[in-house]
N, C-alpha and C. Protein backbone atom coordinates (compact mmCIF):
# COMPACT_ATOMS: atom_id res chain seq x y z
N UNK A 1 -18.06 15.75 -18.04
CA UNK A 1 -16.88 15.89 -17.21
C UNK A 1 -15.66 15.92 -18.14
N UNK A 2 -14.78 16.79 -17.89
CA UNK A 2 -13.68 17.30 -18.65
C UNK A 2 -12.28 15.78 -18.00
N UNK A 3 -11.16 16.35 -19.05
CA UNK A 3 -10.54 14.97 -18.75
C UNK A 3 -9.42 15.20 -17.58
N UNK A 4 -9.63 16.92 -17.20
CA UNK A 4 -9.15 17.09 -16.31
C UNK A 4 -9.48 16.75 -14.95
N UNK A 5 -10.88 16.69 -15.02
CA UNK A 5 -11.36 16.52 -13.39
C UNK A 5 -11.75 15.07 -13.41
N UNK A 6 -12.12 14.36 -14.61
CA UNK A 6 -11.93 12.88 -14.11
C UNK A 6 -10.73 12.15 -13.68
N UNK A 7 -9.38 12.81 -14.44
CA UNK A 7 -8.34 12.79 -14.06
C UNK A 7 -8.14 12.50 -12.36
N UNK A 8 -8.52 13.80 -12.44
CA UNK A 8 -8.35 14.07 -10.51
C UNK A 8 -8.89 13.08 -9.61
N UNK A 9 -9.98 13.53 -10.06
CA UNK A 9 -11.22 12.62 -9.15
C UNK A 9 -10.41 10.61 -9.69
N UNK A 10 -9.95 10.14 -10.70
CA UNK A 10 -9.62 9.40 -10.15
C UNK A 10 -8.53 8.59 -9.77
N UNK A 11 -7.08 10.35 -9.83
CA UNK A 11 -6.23 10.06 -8.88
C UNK A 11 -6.46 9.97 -7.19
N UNK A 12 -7.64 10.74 -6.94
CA UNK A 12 -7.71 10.61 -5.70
C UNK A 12 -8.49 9.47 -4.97
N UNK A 13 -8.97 8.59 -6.09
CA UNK A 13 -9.69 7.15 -5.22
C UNK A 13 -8.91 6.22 -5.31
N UNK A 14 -7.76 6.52 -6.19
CA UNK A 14 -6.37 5.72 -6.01
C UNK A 14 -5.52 5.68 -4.79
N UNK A 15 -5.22 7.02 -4.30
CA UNK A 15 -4.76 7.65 -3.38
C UNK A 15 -4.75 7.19 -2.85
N UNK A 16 -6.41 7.43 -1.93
CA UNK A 16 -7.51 6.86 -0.98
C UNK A 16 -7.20 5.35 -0.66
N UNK A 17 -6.95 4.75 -1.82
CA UNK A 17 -7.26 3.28 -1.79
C UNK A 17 -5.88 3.00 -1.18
N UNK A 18 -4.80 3.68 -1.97
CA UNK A 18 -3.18 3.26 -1.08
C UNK A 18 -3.20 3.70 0.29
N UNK A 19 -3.91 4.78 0.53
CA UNK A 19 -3.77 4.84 1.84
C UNK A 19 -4.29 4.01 2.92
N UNK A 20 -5.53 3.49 2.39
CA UNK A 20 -6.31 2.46 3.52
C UNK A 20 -5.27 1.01 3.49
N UNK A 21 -5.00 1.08 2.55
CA UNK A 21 -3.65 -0.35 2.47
C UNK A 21 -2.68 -0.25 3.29
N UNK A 22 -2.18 1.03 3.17
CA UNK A 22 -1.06 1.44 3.73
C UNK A 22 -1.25 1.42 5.35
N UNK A 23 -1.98 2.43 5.47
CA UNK A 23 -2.43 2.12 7.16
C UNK A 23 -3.04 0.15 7.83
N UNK A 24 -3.70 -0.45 6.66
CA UNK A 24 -4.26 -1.45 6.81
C UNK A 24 -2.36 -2.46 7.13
N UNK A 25 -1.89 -2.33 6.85
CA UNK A 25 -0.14 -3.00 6.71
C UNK A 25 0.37 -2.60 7.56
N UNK A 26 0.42 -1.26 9.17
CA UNK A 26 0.79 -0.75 9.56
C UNK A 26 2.50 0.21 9.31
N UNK A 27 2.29 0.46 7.99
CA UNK A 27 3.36 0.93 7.11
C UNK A 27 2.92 2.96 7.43
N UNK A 28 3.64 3.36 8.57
CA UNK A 28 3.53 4.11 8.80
C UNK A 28 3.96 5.65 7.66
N UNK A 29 5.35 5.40 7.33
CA UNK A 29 6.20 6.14 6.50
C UNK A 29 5.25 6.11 5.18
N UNK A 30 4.93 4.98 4.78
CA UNK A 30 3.75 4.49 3.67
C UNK A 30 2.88 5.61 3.76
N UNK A 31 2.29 5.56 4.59
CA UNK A 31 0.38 5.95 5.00
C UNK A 31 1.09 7.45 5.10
N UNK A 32 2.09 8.24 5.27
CA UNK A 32 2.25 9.51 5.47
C UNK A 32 2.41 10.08 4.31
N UNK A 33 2.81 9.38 3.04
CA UNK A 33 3.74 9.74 1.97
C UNK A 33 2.30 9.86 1.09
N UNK A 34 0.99 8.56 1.44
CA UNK A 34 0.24 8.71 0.64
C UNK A 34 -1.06 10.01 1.29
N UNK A 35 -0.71 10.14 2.68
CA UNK A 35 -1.43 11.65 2.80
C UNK A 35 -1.19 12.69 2.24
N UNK A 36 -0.19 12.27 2.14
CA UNK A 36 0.74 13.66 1.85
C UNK A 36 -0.35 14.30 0.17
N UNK A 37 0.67 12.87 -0.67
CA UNK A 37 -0.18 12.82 -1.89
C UNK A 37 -1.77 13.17 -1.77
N UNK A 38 -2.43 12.90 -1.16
CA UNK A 38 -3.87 12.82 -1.08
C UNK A 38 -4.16 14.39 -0.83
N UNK A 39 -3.63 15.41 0.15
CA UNK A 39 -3.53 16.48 0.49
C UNK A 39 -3.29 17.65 -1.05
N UNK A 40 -2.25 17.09 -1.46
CA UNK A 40 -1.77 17.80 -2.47
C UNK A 40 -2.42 17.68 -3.50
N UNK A 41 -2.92 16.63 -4.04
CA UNK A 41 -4.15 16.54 -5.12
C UNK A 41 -5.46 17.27 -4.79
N UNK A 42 -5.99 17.03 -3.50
CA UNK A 42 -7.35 17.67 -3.08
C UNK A 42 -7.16 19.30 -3.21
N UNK A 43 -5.78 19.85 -3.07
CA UNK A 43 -5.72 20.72 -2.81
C UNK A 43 -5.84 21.43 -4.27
N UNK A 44 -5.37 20.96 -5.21
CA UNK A 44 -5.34 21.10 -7.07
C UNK A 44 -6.92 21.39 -7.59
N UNK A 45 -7.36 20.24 -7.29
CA UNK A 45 -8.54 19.81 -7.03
C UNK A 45 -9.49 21.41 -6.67
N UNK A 46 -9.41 21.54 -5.66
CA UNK A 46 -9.98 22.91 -5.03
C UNK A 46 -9.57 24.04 -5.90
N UNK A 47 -8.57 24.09 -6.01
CA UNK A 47 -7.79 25.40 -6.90
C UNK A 47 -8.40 25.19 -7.96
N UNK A 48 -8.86 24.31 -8.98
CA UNK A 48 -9.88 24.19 -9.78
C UNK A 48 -10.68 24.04 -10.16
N UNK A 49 -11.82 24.38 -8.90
CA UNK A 49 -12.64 23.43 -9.22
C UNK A 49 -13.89 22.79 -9.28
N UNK A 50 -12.70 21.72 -9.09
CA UNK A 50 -13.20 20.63 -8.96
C UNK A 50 -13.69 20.33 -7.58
N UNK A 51 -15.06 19.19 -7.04
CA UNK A 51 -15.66 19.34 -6.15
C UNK A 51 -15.21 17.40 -6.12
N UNK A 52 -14.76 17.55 -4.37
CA UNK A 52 -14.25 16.19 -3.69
C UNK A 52 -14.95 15.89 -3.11
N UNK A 53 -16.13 16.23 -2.39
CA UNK A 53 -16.53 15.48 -1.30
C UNK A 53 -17.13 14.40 -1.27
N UNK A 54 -17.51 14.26 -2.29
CA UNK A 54 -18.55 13.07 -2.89
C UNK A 54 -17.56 11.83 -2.54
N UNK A 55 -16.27 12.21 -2.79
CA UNK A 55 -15.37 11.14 -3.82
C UNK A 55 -14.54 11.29 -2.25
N UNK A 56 -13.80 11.95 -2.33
CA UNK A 56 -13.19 11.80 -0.51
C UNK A 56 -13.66 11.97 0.81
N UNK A 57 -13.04 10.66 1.46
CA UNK A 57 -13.64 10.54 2.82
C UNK A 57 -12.42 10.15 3.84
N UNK A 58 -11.10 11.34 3.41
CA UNK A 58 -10.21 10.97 4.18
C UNK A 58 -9.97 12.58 5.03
């Protein structure tokens, strides 16, 4: 695995993880900002790629 897609793969279980916090806190503005993020990485992700499904389950 290149240091690009471990990269990815583990900005996006970071993501993941702020987001379940975020929603878990009922921090709405929170949990949108980190979809947002989560969207936009997966989407990099795809454009290169790199394969999420394993790794995301949002």
């Amino acid at each position: 695995m290149d240091a690009f897609t471990a990269g990815i793969l583990q900005r996006i279980e970071k993501t993941e993880a702020d987001l379940d916090r975020a929603r878990a806190a009922g921090d709405d503005f929170l949990a949108e900002v980190e979809q947002a993020e989560l969207e936009d990485l997966q989407r990099l992700a795809t454009e290169h790629g790199v394969r999420v499904g394993a790794v995301s389950n949002a």
